[in-house]
Protein backbone atom coordinates (compact mmCIF):
# COMPACT_ATOMS: atom_id res chain seq x y z
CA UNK A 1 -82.64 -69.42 82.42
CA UNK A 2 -81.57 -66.28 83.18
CA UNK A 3 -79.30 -65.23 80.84
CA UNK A 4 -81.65 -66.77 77.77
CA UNK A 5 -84.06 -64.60 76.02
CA UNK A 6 -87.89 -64.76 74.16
CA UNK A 7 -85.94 -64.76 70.66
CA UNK A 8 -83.46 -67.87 71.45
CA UNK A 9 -86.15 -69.55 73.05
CA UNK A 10 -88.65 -68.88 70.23
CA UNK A 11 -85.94 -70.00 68.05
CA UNK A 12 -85.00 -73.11 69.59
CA UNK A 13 -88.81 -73.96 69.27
CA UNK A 14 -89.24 -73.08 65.59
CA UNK A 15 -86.03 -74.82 64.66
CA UNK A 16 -87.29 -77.69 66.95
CA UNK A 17 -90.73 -77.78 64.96
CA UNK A 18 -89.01 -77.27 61.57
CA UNK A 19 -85.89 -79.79 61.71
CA UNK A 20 -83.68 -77.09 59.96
CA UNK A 21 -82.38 -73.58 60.25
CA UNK A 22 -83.59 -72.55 56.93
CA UNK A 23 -86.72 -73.31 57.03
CA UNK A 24 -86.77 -72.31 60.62
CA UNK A 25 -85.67 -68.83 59.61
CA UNK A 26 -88.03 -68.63 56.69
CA UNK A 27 -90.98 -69.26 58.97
CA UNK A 28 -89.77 -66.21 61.32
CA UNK A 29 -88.74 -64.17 58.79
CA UNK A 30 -84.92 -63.81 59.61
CA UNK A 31 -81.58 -64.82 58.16
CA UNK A 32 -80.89 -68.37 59.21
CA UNK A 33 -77.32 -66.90 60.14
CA UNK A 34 -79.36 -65.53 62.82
CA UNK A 35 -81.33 -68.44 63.69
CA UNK A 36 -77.54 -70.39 64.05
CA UNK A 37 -76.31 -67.51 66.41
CA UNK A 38 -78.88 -67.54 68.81
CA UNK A 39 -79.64 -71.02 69.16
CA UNK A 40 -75.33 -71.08 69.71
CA UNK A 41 -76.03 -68.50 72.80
CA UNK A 42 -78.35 -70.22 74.36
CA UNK A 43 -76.41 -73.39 73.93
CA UNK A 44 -73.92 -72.03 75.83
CA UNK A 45 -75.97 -70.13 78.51
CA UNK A 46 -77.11 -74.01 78.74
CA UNK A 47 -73.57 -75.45 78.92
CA UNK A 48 -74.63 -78.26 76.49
CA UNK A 49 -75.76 -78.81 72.92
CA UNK A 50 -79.61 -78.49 71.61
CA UNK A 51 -79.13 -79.90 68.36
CA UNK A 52 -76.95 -82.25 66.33
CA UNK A 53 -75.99 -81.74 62.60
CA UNK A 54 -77.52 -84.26 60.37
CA UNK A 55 -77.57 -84.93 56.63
CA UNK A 56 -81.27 -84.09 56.73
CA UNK A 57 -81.38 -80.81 59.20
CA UNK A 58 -81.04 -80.27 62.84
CA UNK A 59 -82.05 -83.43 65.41
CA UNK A 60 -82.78 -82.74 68.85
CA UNK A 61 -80.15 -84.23 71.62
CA UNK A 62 -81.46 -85.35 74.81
CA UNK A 63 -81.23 -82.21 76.08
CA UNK A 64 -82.68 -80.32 73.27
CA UNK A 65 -85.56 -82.99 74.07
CA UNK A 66 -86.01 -81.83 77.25
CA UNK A 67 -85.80 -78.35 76.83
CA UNK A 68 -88.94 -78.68 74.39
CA UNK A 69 -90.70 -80.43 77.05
CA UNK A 70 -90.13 -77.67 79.33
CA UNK A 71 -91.05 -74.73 77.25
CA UNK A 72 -93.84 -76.14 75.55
């Protein structure tokens, strides 16, 4: 987790919480552009995918699941 940092992590939780970027961002107060490019870095400081696109929002993979496990 080295190369990861407070915002992506904090980000990854909202988003997490929220089940979408925009309503992720809205809650921290940021672009959801924003919310999109850090959640991508830390994807690939991860080497693997948090989230998959669906109609509805963001849905945690299996590895999003356990990354929520470990930070919460």
């Amino acid at each position: 987790m080295q190369s990861m940092n407070w915002n992506e992590l904090r980000d990854f939780l909202v988003v997490a919480q929220a089940g979408q970027y925009a309503r992720a961002a809205a809650k921290l107060g940021v672009d959801p552009a924003t919310v999109g490019r850090r959640l991508r870095k830390l994807e690939q400081a991860l080497g693997c995918a948090l989230f998959e696109q669906t109609r509805d929002g963001q849905q945690l993979t299996e590895a999003g699941e356990r990354l929520l496990a470990q930070i919460e």
